[in-house]
Protein backbone atom coordinates (compact mmCIF):
# COMPACT_ATOMS: atom_id res chain seq x y z
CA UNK A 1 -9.12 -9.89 7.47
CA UNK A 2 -11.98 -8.32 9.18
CA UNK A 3 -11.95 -4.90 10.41
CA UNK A 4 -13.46 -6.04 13.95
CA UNK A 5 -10.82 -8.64 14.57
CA UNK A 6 -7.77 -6.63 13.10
CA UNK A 7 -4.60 -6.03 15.69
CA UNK A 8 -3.33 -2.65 15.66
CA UNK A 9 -0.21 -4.21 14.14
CA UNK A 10 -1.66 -4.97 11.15
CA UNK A 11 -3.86 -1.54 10.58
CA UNK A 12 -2.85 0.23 7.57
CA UNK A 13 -4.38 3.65 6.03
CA UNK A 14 -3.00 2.40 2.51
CA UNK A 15 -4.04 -1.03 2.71
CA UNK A 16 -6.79 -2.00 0.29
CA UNK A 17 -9.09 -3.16 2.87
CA UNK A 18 -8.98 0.21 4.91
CA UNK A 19 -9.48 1.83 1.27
CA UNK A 20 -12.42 0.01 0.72
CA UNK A 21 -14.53 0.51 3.96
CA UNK A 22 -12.35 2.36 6.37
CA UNK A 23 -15.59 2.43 8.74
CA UNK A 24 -15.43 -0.69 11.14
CA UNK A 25 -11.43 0.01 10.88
CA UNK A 26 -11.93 3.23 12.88
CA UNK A 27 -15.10 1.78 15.21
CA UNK A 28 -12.05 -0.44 16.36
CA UNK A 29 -9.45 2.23 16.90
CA UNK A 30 -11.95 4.43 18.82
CA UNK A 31 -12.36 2.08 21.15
CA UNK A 32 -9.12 -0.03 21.11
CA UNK A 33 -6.53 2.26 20.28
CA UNK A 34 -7.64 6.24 19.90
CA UNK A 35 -3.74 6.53 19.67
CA UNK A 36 -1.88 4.15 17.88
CA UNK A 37 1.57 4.53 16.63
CA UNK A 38 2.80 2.92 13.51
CA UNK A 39 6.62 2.25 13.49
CA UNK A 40 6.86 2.16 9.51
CA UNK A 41 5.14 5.70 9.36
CA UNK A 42 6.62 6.80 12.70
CA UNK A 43 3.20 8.65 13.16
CA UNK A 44 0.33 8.39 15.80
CA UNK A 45 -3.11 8.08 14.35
CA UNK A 46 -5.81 9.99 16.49
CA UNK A 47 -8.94 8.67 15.82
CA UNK A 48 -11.33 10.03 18.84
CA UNK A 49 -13.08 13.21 17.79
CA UNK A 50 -11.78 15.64 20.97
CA UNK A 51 -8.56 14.26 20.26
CA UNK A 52 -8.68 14.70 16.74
CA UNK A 53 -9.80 18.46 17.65
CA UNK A 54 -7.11 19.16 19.86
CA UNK A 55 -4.37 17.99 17.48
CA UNK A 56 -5.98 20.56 15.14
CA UNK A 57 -6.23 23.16 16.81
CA UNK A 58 -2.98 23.81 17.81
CA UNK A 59 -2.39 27.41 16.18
CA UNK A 60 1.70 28.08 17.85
CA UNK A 61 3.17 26.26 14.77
CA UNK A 62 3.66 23.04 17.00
CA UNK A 63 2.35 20.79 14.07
CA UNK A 64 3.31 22.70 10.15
CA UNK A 65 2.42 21.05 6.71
CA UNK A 66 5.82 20.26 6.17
CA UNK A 67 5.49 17.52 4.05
CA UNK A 68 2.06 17.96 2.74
CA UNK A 69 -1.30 16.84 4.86
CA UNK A 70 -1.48 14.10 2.36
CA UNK A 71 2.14 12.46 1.55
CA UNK A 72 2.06 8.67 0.09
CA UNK A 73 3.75 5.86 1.38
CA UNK A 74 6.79 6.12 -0.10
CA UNK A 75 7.25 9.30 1.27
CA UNK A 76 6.45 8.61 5.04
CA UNK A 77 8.68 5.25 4.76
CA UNK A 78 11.29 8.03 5.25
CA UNK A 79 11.57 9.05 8.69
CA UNK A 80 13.01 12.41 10.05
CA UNK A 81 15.30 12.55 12.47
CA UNK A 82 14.48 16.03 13.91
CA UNK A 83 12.21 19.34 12.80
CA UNK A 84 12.04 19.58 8.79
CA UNK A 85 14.00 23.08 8.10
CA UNK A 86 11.40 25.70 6.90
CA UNK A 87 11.59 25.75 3.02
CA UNK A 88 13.18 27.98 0.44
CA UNK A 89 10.85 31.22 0.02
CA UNK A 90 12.21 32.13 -3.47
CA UNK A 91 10.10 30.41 -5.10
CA UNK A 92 7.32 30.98 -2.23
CA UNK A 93 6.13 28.02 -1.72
CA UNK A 94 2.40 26.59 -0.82
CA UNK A 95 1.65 29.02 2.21
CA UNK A 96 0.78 25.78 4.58
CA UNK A 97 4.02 24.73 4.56
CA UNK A 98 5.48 27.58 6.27
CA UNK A 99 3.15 28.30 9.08
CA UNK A 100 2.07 31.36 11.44
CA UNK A 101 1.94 34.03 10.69
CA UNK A 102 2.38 33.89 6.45
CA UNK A 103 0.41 31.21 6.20
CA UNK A 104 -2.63 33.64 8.16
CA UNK A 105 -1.70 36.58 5.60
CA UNK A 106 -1.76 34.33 2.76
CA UNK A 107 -5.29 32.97 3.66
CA UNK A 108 -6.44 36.80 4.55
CA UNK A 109 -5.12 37.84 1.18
CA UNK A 110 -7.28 36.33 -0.90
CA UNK A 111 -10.57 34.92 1.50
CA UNK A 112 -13.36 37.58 0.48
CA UNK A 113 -14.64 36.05 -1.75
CA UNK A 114 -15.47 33.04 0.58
CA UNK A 115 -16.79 35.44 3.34
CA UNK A 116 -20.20 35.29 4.65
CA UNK A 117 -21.45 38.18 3.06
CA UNK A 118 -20.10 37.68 -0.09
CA UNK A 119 -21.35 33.89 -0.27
CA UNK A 120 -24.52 35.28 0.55
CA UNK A 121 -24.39 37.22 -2.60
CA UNK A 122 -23.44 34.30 -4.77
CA UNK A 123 -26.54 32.43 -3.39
CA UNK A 124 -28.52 33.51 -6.62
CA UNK A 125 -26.10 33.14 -9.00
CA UNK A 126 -25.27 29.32 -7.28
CA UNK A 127 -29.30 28.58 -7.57
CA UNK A 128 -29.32 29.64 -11.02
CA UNK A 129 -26.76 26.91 -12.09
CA UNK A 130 -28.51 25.12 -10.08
CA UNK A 131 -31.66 24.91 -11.74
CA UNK A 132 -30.11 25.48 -15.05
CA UNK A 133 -28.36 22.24 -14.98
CA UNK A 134 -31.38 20.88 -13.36
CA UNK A 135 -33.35 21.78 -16.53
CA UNK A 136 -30.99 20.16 -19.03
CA UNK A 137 -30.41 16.95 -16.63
CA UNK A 138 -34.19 16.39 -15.79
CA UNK A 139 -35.97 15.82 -19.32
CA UNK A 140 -32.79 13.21 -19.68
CA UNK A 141 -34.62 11.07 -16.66
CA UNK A 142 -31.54 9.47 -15.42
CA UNK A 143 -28.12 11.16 -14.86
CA UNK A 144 -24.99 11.26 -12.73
CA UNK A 145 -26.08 13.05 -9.65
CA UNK A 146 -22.63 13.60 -8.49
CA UNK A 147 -20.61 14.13 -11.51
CA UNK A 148 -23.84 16.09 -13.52
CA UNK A 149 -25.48 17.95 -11.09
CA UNK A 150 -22.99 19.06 -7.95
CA UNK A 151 -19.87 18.29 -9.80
CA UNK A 152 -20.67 20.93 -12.93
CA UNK A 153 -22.06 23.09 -10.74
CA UNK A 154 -19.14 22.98 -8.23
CA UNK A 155 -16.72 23.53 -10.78
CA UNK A 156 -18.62 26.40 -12.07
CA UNK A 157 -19.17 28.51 -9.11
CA UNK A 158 -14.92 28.19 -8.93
CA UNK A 159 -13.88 29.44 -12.09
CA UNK A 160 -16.65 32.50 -11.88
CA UNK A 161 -13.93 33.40 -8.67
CA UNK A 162 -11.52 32.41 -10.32
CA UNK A 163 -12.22 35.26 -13.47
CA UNK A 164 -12.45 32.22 -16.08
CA UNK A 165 -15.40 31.30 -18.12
CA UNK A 166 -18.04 29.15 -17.09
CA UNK A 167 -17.52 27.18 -20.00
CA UNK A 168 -14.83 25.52 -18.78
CA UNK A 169 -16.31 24.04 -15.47
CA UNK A 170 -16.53 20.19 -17.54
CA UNK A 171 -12.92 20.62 -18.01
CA UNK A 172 -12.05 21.77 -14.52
CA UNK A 173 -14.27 18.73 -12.90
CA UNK A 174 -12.34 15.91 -15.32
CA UNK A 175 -8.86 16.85 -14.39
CA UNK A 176 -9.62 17.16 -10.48
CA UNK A 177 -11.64 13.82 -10.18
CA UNK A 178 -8.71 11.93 -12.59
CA UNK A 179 -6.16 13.15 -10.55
CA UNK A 180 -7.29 12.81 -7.32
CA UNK A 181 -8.23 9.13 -7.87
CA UNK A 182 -6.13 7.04 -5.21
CA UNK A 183 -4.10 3.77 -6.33
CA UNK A 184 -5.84 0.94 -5.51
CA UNK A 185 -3.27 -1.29 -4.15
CA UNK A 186 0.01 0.89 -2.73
CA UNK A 187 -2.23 3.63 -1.61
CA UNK A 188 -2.17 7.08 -1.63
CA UNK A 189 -1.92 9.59 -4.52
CA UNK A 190 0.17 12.21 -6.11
CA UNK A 191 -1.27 15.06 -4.75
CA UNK A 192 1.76 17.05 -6.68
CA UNK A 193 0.67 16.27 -10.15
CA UNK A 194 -3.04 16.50 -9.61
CA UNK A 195 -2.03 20.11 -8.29
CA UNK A 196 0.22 20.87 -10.71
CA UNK A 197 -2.53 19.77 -13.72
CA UNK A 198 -4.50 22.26 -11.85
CA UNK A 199 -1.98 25.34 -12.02
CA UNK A 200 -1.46 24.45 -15.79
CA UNK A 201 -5.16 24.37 -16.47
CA UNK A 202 -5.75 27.93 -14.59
CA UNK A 203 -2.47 30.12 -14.94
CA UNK A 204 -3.30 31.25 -18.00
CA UNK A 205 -6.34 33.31 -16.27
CA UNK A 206 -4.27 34.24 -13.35
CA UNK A 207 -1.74 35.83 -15.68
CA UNK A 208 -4.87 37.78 -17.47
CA UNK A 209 -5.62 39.08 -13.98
CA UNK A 210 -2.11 40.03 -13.81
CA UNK A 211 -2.20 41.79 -16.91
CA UNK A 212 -5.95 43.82 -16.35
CA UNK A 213 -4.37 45.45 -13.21
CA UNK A 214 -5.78 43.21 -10.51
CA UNK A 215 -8.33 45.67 -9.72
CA UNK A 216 -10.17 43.92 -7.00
CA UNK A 217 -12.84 42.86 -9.63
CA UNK A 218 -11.98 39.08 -9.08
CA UNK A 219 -10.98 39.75 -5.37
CA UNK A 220 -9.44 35.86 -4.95
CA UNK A 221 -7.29 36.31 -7.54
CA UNK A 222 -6.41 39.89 -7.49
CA UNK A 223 -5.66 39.65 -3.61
CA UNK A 224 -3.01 37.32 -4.10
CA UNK A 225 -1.45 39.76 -6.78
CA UNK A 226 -1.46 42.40 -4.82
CA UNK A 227 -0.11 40.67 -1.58
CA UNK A 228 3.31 41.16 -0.97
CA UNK A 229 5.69 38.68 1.31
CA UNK A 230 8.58 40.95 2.46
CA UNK A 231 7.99 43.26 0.10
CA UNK A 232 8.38 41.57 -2.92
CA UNK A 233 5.27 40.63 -5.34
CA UNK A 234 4.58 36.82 -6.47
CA UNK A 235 4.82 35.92 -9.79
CA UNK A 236 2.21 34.43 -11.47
CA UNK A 237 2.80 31.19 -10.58
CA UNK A 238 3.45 31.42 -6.94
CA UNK A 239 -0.09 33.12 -6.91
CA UNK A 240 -1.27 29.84 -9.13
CA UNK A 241 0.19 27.78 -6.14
CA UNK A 242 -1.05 29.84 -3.51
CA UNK A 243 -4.83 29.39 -5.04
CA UNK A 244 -4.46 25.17 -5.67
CA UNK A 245 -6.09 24.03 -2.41
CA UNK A 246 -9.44 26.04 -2.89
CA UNK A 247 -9.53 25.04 -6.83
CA UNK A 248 -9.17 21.22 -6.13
CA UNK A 249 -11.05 21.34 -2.60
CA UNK A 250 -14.08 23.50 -4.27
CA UNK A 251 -14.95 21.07 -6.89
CA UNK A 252 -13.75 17.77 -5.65
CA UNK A 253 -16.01 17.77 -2.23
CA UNK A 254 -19.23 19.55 -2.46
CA UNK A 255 -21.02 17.24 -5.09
CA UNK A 256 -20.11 14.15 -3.49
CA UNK A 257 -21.41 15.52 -0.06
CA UNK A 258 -24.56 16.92 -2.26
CA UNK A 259 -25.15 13.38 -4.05
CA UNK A 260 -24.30 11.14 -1.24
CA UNK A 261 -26.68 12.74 1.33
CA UNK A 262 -29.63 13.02 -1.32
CA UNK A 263 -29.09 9.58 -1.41
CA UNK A 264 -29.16 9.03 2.02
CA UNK A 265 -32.16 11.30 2.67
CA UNK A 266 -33.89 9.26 -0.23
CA UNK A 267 -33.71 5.86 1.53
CA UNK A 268 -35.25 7.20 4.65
CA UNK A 269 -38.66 7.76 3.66
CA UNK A 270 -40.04 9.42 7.08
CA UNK A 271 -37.08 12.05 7.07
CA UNK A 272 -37.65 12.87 3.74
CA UNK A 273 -40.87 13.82 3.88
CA UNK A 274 -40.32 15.90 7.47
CA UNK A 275 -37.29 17.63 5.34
CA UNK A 276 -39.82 18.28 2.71
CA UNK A 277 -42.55 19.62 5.29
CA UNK A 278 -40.59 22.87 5.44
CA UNK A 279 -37.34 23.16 2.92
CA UNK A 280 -36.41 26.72 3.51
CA UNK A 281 -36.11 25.80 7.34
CA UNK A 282 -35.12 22.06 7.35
CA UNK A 283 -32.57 21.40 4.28
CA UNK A 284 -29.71 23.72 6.68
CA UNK A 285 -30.70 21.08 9.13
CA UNK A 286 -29.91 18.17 7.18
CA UNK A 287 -27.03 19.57 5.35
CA UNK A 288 -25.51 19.95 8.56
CA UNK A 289 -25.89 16.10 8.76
CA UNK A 290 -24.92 15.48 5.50
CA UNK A 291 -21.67 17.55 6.46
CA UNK A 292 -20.68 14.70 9.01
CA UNK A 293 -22.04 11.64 7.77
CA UNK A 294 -21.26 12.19 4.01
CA UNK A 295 -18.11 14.12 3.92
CA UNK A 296 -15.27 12.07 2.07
CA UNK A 297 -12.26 13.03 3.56
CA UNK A 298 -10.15 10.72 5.90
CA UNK A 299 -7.59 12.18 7.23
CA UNK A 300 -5.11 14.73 6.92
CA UNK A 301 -1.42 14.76 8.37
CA UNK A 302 0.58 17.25 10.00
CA UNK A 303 4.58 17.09 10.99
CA UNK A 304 5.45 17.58 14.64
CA UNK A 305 7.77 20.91 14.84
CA UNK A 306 8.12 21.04 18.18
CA UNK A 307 7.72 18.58 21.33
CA UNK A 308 4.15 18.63 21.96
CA UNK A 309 1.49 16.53 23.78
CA UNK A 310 -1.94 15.66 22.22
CA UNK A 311 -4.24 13.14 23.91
CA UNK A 312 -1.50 12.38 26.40
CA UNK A 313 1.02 11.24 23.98
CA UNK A 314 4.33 13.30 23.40
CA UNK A 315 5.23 13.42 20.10
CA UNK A 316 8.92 14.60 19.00
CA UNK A 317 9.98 16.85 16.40
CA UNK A 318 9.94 15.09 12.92
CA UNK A 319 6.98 12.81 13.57
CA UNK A 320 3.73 12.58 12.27
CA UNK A 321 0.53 12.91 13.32
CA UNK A 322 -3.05 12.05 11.59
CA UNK A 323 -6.21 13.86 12.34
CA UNK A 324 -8.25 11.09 11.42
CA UNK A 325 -11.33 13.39 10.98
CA UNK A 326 -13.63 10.85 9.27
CA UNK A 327 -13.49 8.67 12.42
CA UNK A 328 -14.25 11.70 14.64
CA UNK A 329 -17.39 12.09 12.70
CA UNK A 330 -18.33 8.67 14.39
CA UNK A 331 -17.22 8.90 17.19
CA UNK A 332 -19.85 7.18 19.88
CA UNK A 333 -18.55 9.73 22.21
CA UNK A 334 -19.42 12.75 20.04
CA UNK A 335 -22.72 11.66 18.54
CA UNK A 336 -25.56 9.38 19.93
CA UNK A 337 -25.76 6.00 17.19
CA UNK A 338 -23.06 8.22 14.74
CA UNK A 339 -23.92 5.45 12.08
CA UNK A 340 -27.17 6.74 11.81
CA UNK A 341 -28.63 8.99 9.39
CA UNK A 342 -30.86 11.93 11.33
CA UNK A 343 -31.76 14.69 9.23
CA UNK A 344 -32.42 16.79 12.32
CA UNK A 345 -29.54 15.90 14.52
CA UNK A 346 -28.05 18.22 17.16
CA UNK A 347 -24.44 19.08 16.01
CA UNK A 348 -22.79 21.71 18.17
CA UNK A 349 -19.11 20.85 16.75
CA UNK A 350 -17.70 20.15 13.49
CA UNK A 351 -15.12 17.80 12.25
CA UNK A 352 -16.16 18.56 8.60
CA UNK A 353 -13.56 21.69 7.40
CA UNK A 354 -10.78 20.72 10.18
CA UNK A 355 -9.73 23.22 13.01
CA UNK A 356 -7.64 25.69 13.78
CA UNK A 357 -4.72 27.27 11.24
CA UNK A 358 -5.60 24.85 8.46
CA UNK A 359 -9.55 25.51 9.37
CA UNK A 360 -11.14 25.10 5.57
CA UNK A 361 -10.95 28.43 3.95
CA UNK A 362 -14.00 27.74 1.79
CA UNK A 363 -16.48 26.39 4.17
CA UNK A 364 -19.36 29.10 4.56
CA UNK A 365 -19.47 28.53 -0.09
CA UNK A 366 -19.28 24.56 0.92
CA UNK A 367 -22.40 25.25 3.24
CA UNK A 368 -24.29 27.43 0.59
CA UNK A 369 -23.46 25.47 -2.42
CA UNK A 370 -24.55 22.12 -0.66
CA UNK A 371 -27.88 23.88 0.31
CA UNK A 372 -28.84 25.48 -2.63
CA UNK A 373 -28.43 22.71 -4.89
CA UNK A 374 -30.26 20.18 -2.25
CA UNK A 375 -32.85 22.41 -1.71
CA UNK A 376 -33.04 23.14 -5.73
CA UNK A 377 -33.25 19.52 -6.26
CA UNK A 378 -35.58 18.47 -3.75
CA UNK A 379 -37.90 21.49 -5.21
CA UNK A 380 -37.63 20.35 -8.78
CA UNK A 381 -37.90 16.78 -8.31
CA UNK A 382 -40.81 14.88 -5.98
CA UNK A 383 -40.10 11.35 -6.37
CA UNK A 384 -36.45 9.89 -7.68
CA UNK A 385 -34.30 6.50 -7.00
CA UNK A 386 -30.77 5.58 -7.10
CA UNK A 387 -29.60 3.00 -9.19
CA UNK A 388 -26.99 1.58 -6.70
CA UNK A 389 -25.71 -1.50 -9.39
CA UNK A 390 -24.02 1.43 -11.46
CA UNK A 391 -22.93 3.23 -8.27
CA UNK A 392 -18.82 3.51 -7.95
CA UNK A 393 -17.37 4.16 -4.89
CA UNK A 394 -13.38 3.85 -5.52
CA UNK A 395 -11.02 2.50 -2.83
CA UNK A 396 -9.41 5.86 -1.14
CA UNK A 397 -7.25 6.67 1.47
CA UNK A 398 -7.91 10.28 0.66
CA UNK A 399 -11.27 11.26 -0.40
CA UNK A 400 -13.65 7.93 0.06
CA UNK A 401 -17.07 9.00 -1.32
CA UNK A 402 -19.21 8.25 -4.18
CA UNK A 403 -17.77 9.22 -7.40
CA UNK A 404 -20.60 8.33 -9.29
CA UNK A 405 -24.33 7.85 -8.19
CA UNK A 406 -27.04 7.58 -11.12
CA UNK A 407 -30.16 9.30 -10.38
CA UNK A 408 -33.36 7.81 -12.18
CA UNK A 409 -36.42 10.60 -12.31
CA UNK A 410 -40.33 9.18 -11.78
C-alpha cells in the first residue's frame, strides 16, 4: 500500500510498512489527520510538531508513564477503563511511572553528571576516545561508522559515569543494540528484557559503589544511593532501575545520530566544504541539524491520568496518547522544505530530547558527544564514502536509524 494513498483506517505504527519508511506515513497525517484516533489502541496519534509539544509539555501529571512510553501491541490491545492506579513503591519502581514530584527528585538525584558544566569537563576526555578509536579504525580503511566509531565511544563515555571500566564499552554496545532491535512483523519490542539485560550487566558496579561509601566520586551513581524516597534508602537494584533509561538512551542514540548525519553531510558536497571552512564554529551548527533530521526515535507514549485537552481533542483517563516526535521534526509548518538537509538551518525549537517532565536527562552529553566526535572525524579524515550496499537500516517502530553504515577512507 502506499504511504500517500493510505486511509487513516488502515495506518498502523507496528505495521511493517510504517517500520520500514515511516516518512511519507507521517507527511500524510500532518496534513490529513494531525489527530487520529485508533480504536484498537484507543490512543490519538499527534503528529504536528506544536501539537506534539503541547502534549509534552504538560508538567501537572495529566499524562504519567504508566505503562511505559514504549508498550507493544499486545499490551495496548488492552484497553483501560479509567486512570491506571499509581504502582506499588516497595519495590520503587522506574521513577517515570509515578510522576511529579518523585519523578523530579529522582532525575535531580543523580543529573550532575549530565550538567553543563560538568559535560564541559568531559569534552577532553570524550575527544580523546574520540581520536583514539579514530587511530585504531583509520589505518583499517573501512569500518562501521556507527557501530565502531560513535557506538564504542558512546558506550564508553557511559560506563566512565557509570564507575565501570572502559573495557567493557564493546560489551555494553552488543547487549543494547540486540535488545533494542524491533520485531519485524508484530512490531514493537520488549523494552523489559532489553532493560533488564542492562541492570544485570551493570549491578554488579552499582553494588561496588554501594560498598566504597558512595562518596560523590561517581556522582550518577552515588546520588541515587544516597537519595532517599520517604526516608528509606534504595537497594541496589532499585538504584540499577532508576539508572536504565540513561544507560540504554546514552549508547543506543548518539552514534546513529553521529553516523547518519556524517553521511548526510558527505553527500552534499557544497555544505561540506562550508562546514569544513570553519569546524570549531560550524559543526554546533550542523549538529543541531543532524539533531532533527537524523535522530531515530519515533514516538513515545504517555497514559492520560486525567481529562485533558491537547490540540483540541479531549482525551479521558486511561487513554493513550503518542508524541509522534519524528513527524514533528518534519513538520512543513515548523521547518521550511523539513526533508532537506541544511547544515546551517535556523532551529529555534527542538523536538529531539522531548519536552517537559520526561525532557531527556542526558541531552547537553548527547550535544557534546555528537560534536566532538563529528568534529574529530571531519579533522582526521578529508575525503571518505559510504558504502550504502552494506548499509542496514532495520524496520523499527522504536528507534528507525542506521544500525550499520560502512565508512571507506581515501
Amino acid at each position: 500500500m502506499g504511504a500517500e494513498a493510505f486511509r487513516a483506517a488502515d495506518y498502523d505504527p507496528f505495521s511493517p510498512a510504517v517500520m520500514h519508511d515511516p516518512l511519507p506515513f507521517y507527511r500524510t497525517l500532518r496534513r490529513d489527520h494531525p489527530v487520529l484516533y485508533m480504536e484498537k489502541y484507543d490512543g490519538f496519534f499527534f503528529s504536528r510538531f506544536e501539537d506534539v509539544l503541547e502534549l509534552l509539555s504538560h508538567v501537572d501529571n495529566s499524562f504519567l508513564q504508566s505503562e511505559g512510553s514504549l508498550p507493544t501491541p499486545e499490551v495496548l490491545s488492552v484497553h483501560n477503563a479509567a486512570a491506571l492506579p499509581p504502582p506499588v513503591t516497595d519495590p520503587f519502581p522506574i521513577s517515570m511511572r509515578l510522576g511529579l514530584p518523585v519523578h523530579g527528585d529522582v532525575r535531580r538525584a543523580h543529573v550532575r553528571p549530565m550538567m553543563p558544566r560538568h559535560v564541559a569537563g568531559l569534552t577532553d576526555f570524550v575527544r580523546d576516545l574520540a581520536n583514539e578509536r579514530l587511530d585504531l579504525l583509520l589505518p583499517e580503511k573501512a569500518f562501521n561508522l556507527s557501530k565502531d566509531y560513535g557506538g564504542i565511544v558512546s558506550a564508553s563515555v557511559l560506563c566512565n559515569l557509570m564507575g565501570m571500566p572502559l573495557e567493557l564499552a564493546g560489551e555494553a554496545l552488543a547487549i543494547i543494540n540486540s535488545g533494542t532491535r524491533t520485531d519485524p512483523e508484530k512490531g514493537g519490542f520488549d523494552s523489559a528484557a532489553v532493560a533488564a539485560q542492562a541492570i544485570a550487566f551493570y549491578l554488579p558496579y552499582v553494588e561496588a559503589r554501594f560498598a566504597a561509601g558512595a562518596d560523590g566520586s561517581v556522582p550518577m551513581v552515588d546520588g541515587m544511593i544516597n537519595w532517599r524516597f520517604e526516608g528509606r534508602a534504595l537497594t541496589p537494584r532499585e538504584v540499577a532501575v532508576q539508572l536504565v533509561c540513561a544507560f540504554i538512551g546514552g549508547i543506543e542514540t548518539v552514534p546513529k545520530i553521529t553516523a547518519h548525519g556524517l553521511m548526510e553531510l558527505n553527500a552534499r558536497p557544497e555544505q561540506m566544504a562550508a562546514v569544513r571552512a570553519d569546524l570549531e564554529t560550524n559543526v554546533p551548527k550542523v549538529v543541531e541539524e543532524m539533531l532533527r533530521y537524523c535522530a531515530p526515535a519515533q514516538w513515545f507514549m504517555r497514559t492520560c491520568n486525567k481529562t485533558v485537552t491537547v490540540a483540541g481533542q479531549t482525551i479521558r483517563p486511561g487513554q493513550r496518547a503518542f508524541a509522534m516526535i519524528a513527524s514533528g521534526l518534519r513538520d512543513e509548518r515548523e521547518f521550511d522544505q523539513p526533508d532537506e538537509f541544511r547544515w546551517d538551518r535556523p532551529i529555534p525549537r527542538v523536538l529531539s530530547f522531548g519536552a517537559g517532565m520526561h525532557f531527556c536527562i542526558g541531552v547537553h552529553l548527547a550535544r557534546m558527544e555528537i560534536r566532538t566526535m563529528v568534529d574529530a572525524f571531519l579533522r582526521r579524515v578529508p575525503e571518505f564514502e559510504f558504502d550504502m550496499d552494506m548499509a542496514v537500516r532495520h524496520p523499527s517502530s522504536f528507534q528507525w536509524g542506521w544500525n550499520e553504515l560502512h565508512v571507506t577512507i581515501k
